[in-house]
Protein backbone atom coordinates (compact mmCIF):
# COMPACT_ATOMS: atom_id res chain seq x y z
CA UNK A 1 192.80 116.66 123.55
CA UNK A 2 192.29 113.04 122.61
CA UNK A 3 195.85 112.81 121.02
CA UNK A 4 197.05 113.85 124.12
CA UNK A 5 194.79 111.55 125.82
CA UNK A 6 195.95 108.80 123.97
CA UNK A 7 199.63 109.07 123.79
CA UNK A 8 199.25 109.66 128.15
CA UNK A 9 197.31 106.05 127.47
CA UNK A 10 200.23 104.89 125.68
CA UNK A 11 202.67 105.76 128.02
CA UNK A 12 201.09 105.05 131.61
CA UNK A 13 198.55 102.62 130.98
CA UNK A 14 194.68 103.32 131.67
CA UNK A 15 193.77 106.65 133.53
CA UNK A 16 191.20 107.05 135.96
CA UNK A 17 188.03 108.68 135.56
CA UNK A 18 189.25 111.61 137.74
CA UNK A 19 192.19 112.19 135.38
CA UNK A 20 190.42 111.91 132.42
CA UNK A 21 187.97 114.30 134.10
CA UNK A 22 190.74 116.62 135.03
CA UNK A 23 192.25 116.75 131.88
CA UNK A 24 189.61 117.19 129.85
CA UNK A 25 188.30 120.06 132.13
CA UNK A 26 191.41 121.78 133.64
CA UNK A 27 194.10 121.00 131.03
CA UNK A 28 196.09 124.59 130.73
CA UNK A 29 196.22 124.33 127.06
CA UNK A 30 193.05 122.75 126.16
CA UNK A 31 190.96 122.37 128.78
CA UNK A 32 187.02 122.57 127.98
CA UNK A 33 186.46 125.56 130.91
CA UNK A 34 189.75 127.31 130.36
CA UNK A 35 189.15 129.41 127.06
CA UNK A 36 185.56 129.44 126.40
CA UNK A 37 182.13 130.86 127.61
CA UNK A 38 180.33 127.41 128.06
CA UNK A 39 177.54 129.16 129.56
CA UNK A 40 174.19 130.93 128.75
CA UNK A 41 171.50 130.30 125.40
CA UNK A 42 174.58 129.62 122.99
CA UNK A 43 176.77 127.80 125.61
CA UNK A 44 176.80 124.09 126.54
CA UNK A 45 174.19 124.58 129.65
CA UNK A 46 172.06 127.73 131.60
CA UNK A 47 172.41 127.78 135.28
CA UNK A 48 169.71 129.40 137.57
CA UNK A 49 171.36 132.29 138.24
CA UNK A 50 171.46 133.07 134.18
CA UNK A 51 167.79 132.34 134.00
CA UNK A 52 166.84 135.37 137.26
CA UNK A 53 167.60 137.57 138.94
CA UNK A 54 165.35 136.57 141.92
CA UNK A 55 167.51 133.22 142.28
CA UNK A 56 170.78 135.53 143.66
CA UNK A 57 168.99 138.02 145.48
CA UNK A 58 167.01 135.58 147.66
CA UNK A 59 171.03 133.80 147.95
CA UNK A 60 172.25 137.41 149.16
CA UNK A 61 169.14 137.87 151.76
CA UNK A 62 170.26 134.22 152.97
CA UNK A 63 174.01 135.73 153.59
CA UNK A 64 173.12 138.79 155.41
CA UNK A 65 170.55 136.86 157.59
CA UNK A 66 173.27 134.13 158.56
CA UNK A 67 175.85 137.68 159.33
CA UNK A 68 172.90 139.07 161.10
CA UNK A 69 172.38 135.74 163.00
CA UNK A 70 176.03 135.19 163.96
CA UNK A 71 176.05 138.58 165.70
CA UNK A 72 176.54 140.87 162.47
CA UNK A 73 180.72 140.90 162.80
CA UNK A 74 182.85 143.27 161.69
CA UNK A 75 184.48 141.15 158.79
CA UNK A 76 182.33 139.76 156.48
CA UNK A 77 184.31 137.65 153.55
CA UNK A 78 182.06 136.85 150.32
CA UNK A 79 183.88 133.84 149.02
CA UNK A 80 182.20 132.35 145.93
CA UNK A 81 183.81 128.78 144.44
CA UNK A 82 183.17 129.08 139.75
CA UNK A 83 181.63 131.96 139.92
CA UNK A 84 180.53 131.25 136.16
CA UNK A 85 180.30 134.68 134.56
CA UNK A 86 179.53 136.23 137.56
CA UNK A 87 176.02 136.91 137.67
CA UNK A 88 175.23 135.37 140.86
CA UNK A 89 177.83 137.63 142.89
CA UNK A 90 176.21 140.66 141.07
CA UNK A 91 172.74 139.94 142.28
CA UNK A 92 174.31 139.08 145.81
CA UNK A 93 176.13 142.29 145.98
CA UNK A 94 173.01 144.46 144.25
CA UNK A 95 171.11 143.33 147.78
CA UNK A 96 174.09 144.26 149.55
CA UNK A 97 173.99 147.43 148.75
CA UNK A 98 170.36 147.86 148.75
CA UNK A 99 170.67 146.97 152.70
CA UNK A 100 173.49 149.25 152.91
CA UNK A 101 171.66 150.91 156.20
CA UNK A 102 172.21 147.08 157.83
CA UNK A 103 175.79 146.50 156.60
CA UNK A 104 177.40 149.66 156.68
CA UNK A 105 179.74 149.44 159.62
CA UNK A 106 180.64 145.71 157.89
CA UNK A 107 183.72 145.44 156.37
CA UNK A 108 182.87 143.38 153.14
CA UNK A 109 185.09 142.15 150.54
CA UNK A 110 184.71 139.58 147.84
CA UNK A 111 187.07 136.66 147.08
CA UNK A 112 185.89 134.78 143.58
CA UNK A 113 187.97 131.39 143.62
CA UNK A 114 188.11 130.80 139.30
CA UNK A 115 190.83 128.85 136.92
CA UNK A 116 189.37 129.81 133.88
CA UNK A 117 191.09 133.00 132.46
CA UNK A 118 188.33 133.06 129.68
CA UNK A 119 185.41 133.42 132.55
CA UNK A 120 187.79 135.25 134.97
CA UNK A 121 187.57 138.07 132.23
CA UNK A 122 184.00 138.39 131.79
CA UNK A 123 183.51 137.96 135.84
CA UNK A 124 185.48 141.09 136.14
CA UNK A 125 183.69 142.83 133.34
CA UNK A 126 180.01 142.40 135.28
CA UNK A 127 181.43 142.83 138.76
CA UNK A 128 184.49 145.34 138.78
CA UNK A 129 185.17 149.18 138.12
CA UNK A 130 188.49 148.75 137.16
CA UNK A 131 190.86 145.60 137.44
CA UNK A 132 194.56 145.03 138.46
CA UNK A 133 196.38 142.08 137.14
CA UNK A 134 198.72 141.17 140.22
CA UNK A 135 202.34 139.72 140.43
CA UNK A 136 203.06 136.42 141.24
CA UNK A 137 204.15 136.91 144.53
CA UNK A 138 200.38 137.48 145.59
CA UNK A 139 198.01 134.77 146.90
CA UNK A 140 195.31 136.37 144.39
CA UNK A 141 196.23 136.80 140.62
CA UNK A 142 193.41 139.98 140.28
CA UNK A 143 192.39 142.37 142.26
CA UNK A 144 189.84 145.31 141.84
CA UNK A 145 186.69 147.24 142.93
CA UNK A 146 183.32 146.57 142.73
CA UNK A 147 180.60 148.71 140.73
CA UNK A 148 179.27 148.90 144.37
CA UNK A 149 182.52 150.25 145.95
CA UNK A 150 183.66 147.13 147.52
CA UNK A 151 187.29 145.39 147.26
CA UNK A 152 187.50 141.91 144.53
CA UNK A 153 190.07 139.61 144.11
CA UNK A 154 190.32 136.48 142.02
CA UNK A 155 192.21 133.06 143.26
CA UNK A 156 193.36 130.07 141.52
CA UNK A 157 192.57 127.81 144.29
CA UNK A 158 190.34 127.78 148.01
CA UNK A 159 193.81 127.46 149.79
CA UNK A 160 194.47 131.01 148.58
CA UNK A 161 191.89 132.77 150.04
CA UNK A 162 192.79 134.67 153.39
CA UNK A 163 191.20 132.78 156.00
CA UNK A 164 188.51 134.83 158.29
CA UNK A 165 184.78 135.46 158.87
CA UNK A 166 183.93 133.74 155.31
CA UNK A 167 180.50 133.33 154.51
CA UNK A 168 181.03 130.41 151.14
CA UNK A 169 178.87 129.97 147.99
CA UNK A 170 179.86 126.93 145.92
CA UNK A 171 176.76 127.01 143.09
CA UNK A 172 177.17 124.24 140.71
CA UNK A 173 180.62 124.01 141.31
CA UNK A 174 181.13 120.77 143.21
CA UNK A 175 179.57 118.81 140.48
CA UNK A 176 182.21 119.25 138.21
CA UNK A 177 185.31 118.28 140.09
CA UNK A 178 186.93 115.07 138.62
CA UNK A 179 185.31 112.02 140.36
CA UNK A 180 186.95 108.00 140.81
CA UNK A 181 184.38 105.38 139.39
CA UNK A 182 184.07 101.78 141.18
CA UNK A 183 182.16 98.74 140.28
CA UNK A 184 181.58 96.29 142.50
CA UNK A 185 182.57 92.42 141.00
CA UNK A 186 182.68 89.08 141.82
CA UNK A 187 186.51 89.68 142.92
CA UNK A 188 185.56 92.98 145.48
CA UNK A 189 185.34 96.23 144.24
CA UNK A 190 187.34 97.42 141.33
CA UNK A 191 187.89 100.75 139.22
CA UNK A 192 186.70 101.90 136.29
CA UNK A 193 189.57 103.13 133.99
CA UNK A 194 190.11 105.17 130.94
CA UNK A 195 191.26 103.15 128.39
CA UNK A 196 192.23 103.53 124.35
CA UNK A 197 189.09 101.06 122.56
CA UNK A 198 191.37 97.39 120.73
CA UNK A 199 188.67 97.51 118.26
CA UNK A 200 188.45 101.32 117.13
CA UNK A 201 192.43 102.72 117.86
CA UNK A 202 190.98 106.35 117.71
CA UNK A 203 188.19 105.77 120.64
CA UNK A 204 188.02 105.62 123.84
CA UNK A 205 186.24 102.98 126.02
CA UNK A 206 185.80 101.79 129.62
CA UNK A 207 187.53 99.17 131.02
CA UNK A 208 187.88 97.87 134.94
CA UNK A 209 191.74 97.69 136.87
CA UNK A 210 192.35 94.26 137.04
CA UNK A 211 192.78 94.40 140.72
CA UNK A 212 191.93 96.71 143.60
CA UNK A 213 193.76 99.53 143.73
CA UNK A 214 194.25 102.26 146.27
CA UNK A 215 191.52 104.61 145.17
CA UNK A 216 189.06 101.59 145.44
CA UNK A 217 190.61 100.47 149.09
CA UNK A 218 190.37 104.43 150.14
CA UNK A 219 186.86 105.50 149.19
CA UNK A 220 184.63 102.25 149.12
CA UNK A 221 182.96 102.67 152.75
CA UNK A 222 182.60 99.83 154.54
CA UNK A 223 178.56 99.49 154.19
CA UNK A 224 178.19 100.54 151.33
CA UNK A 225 175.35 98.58 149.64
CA UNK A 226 175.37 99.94 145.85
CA UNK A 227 176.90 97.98 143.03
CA UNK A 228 178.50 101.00 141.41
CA UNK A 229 179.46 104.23 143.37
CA UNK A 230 181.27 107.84 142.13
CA UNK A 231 183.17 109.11 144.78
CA UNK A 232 184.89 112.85 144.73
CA UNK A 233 187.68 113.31 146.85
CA UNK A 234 188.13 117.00 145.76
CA UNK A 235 185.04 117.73 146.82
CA UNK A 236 186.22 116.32 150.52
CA UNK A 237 188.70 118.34 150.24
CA UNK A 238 187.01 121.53 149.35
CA UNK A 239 183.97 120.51 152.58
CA UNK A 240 186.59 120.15 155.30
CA UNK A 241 188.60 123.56 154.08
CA UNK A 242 185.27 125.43 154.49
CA UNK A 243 184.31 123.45 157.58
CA UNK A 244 187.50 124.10 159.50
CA UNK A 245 187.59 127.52 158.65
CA UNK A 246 184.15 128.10 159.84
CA UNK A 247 184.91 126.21 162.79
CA UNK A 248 187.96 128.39 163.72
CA UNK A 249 186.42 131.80 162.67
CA UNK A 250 182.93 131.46 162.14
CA UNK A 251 180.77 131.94 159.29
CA UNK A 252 178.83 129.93 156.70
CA UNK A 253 178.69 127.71 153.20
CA UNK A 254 176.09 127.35 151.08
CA UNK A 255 176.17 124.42 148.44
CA UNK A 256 174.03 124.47 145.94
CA UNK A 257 174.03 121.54 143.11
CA UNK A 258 172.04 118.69 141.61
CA UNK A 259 172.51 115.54 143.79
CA UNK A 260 171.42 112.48 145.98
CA UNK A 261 172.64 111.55 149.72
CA UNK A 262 174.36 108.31 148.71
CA UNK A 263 171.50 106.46 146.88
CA UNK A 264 172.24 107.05 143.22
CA UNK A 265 174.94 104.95 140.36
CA UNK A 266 176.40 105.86 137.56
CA UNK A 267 175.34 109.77 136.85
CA UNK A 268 178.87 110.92 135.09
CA UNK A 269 177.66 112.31 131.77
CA UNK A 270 178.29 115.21 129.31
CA UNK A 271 176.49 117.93 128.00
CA UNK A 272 176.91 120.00 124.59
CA UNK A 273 174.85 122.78 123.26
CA UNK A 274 172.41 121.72 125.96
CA UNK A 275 172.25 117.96 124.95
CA UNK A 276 173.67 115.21 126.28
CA UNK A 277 177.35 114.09 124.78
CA UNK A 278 178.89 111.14 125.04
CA UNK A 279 181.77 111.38 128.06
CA UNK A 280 184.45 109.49 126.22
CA UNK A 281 183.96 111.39 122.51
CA UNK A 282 185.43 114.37 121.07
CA UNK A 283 186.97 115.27 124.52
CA UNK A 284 187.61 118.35 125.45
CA UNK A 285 184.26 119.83 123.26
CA UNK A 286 181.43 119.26 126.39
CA UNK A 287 181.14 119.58 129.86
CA UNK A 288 181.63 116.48 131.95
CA UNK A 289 179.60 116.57 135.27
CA UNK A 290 178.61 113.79 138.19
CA UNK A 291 175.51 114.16 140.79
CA UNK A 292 177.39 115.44 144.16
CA UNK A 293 176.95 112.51 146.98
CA UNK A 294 175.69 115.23 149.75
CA UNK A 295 175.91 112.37 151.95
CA UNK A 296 179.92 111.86 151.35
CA UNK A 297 179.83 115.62 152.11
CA UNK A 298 178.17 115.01 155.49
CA UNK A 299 180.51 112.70 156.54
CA UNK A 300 183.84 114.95 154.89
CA UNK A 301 182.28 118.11 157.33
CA UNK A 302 183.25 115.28 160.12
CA UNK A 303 180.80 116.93 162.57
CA UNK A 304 183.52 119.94 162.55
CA UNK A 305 180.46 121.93 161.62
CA UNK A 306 176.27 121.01 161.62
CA UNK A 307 174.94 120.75 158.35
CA UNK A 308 171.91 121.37 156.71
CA UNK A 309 169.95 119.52 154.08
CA UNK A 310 170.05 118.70 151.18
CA UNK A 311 166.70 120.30 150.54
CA UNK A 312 164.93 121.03 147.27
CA UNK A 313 165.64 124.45 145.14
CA UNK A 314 161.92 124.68 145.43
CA UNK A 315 161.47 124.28 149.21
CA UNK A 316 164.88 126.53 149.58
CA UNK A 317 163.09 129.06 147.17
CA UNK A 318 159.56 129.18 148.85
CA UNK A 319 160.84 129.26 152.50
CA UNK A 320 163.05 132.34 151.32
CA UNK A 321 160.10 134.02 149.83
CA UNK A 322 159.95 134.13 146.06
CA UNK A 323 156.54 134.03 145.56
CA UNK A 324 156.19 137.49 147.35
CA UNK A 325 159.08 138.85 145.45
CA UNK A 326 157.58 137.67 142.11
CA UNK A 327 154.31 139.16 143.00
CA UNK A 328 156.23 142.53 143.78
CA UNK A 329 158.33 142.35 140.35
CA UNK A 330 155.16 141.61 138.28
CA UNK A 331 153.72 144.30 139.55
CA UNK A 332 156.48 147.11 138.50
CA UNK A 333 156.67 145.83 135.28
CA UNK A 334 154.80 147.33 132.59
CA UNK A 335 155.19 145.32 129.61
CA UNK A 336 154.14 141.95 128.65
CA UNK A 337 157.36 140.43 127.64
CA UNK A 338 159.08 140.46 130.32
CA UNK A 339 155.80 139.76 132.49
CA UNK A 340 156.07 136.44 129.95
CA UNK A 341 159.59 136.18 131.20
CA UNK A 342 159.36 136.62 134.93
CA UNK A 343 156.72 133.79 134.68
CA UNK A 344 158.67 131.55 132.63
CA UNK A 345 161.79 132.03 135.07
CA UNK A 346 159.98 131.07 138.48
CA UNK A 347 158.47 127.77 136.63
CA UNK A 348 162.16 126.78 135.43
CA UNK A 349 163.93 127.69 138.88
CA UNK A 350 160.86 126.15 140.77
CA UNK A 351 158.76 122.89 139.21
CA UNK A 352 159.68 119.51 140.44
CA UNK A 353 160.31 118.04 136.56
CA UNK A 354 162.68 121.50 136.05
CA UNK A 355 165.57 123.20 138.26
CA UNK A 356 163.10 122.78 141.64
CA UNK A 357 163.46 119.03 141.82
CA UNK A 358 166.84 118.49 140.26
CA UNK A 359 168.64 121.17 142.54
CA UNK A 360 169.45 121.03 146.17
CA UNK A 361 170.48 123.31 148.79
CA UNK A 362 172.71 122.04 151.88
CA UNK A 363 174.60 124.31 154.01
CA UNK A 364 177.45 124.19 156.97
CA UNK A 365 177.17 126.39 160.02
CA UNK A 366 179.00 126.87 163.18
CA UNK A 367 177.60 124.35 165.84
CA UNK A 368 176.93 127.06 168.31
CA UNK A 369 174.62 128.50 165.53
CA UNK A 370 172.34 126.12 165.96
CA UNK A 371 172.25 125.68 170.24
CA UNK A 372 170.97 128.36 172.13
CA UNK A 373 172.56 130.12 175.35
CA UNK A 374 171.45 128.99 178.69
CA UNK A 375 171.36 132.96 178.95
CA UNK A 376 168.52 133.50 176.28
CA UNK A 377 167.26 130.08 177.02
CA UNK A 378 163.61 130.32 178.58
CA UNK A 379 161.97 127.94 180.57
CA UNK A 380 161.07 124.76 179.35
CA UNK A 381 161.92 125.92 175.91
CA UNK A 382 164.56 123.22 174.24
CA UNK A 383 167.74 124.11 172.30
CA UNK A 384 165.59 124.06 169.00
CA UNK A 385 164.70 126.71 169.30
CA UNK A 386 167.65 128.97 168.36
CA UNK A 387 167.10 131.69 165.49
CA UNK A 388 166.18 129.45 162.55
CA UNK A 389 167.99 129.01 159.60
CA UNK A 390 166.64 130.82 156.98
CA UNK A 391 165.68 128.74 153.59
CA UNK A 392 165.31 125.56 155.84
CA UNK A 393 162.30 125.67 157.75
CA UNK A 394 158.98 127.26 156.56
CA UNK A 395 158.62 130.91 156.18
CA UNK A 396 156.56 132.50 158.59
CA UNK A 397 154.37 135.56 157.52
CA UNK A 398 154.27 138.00 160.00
């Protein structure tokens, strides 16, 4: 990867961050996610959904209560964006089926958006009966059928997906798509480039475009008051795909990722059996990730859709009820490992210093989600109160 790298160098000049990012991620041949398991004890990083199985299940109560709250349609499209190995969409389908007597006359399929043939194999292993490797000619390059009965197929990109009632899960997936770099200078704003190092021909290093260029005259908004900003425009792109299509055909997205709403620097860094890597060395042997800007992600929805959040994993968590389904898992389990494990879970998916604080959740929803009828409207009761949101307002014990 770095020979390539440099002789790309050689021959164009300095790259951006995003293409470095790109390549080092995404490259067919080499590419860090598209032959390897990066994931799990032995991998490069755990995500929550690795660590319990409360994390998904709470996710799939979220999804059938935003179906149940848009009217419970007949079409009901799980779309997951890196579905990592897969065990997110297993949880979320194990509640499906448990509330089969609530979904039943749904027709549910799932739609797993993955580049990675490496994790698009194990994802089928955990999630499908059997697996069909399709032709070309087909907007999906696998197809099969869930251990719960229910129709999969696998896409190389979003744009593939048929469009319809789509309810979205993008779980640490935004955070990874190649970001552009910009420093602000003396001379206006300029980007931060790729570039081989003068004084070691073998490294990398750093360096800043001489001049603007039209990245930096594209992205920089106009008050922005940071000195140094990381801006994704493929995560843009991926918010206004899921926003129009929930605008046209209802719906919902959940994003879940670490993050800030337009207040943090310079967070692009890499991670390697679970410590942190230098970006620019041995590329192409860690993950490469940047904080997501929820507040770029705001403004990308263009008030197509309302959004919600960012809120913290533990607030999400607690208003969806996981301290009542802990209590009900600890007490069905007999032994006191996994007692010892259950515990250990909640603390890493919930404490402020772990996954609770680090994580946020932010959603997009259909305006008319949030605005009640004038027909179910009751006397001096205001719009706000429409059926709330589940996972972003307190949960109310009944």
């Amino acid at each position: 990867m770095l020979k390539h790298l440099m002789m790309k160098i050689k021959s164009t000049g300095p790259i951006t961050v995003a293409e470095y990012m790109r390549e080092v991620l995404t490259n067919p041949v080499k590419g860090y996610y598209m032959y390897r398991d990066m994931l799990g004890e032995k991998g490069d990083f755990v995500t929550s959904p690795e660590i319990s199985q409360i994390f998904g299940e709470l996710i799939g109560v979220w999804f059938v209560s935003e179906w149940m709250a848009s009217g419970k349609p007949q079409k009901f499209q799980l779309v997951e964006l890196g579905p990592g190995r897969g065990s997110l969409t297993n949880d979320i389908l194990r509640v499906f089926n448990q509330l089969d007597s609530v979904l039943n006359k749904c027709d549910i399929s799932v739609h797993l958006v993955e580049v990675s043939p490496k994790l698009s194999e194990i994802q089928a292993l955990i999630l499908a009966e059997e697996k069909i490797e399709l032709m070309d000619r087909s907007p999906a390059y696998m197809q099969g059928v869930t251990k719960t009965g229910l129709p999969i197929f696998w896409y190389q990109d979003l744009s593939d997906v048929p469009e319809g009632n789509s309810f979205y899960l993008a779980h640490e997936f935004l955070d990874a798509l190649p970001i552009h770099k910009f420093q602000k200078t003396e001379k206006g704003w300029r980007e931060v480039l790729v570039d081989i190092d003068p004084e070691a021909l073998d490294r990398l290093h750093f360096v800043l475009a001489p001049s603007a260029t039209a990245a930096s005259e594209a992205f920089i908004h106009e008050k922005e008051s940071r000195d140094h900003v990381e801006i994704c425009p493929d995560a843009g792109i991926v918010i206004q795909k899921l926003a129009q299509n929930i605008e046209k055909n209802g719906g919902a997205a959940l994003i879940v990722d670490y993050g800030h709403n337009g207040t943090k620097t310079d967070t692009f860094r890499g991670f390697s059996g679970h410590k942190l890597h230098d970006v620019l060395t041995a590329p192409g042997t860690a993950d490469l990730t940047a904080d997501v800007d929820f507040s770029f992600l705001q403004r990308m929805a263009q008030e197509r859709v309302a959004t919600l959040g960012p809120i913290k994993q533990q607030d999400f968590l607690k208003n969806m009820g996981i301290d009542i389904r802990l209590q009900v898992l600890l007490q069905n389990v007999k032994d006191a490992v996994t007692h010892r494990q259950l515990l250990q879970s909640y603390e890493m998916l919930m404490e402020l210093d772990k996954m609770g604080g680090r994580f946020h959740f932010f959603a997009l929803l259909p305006h008319c989600r949030l605005v009640v009828s004038d027909k179910l409207r009751k006397p001096h009761h205001s719009a706000s109160l429409s059926v709330p949101v589940a996972g972003f307002g307190e949960l109310l014990s009944k």
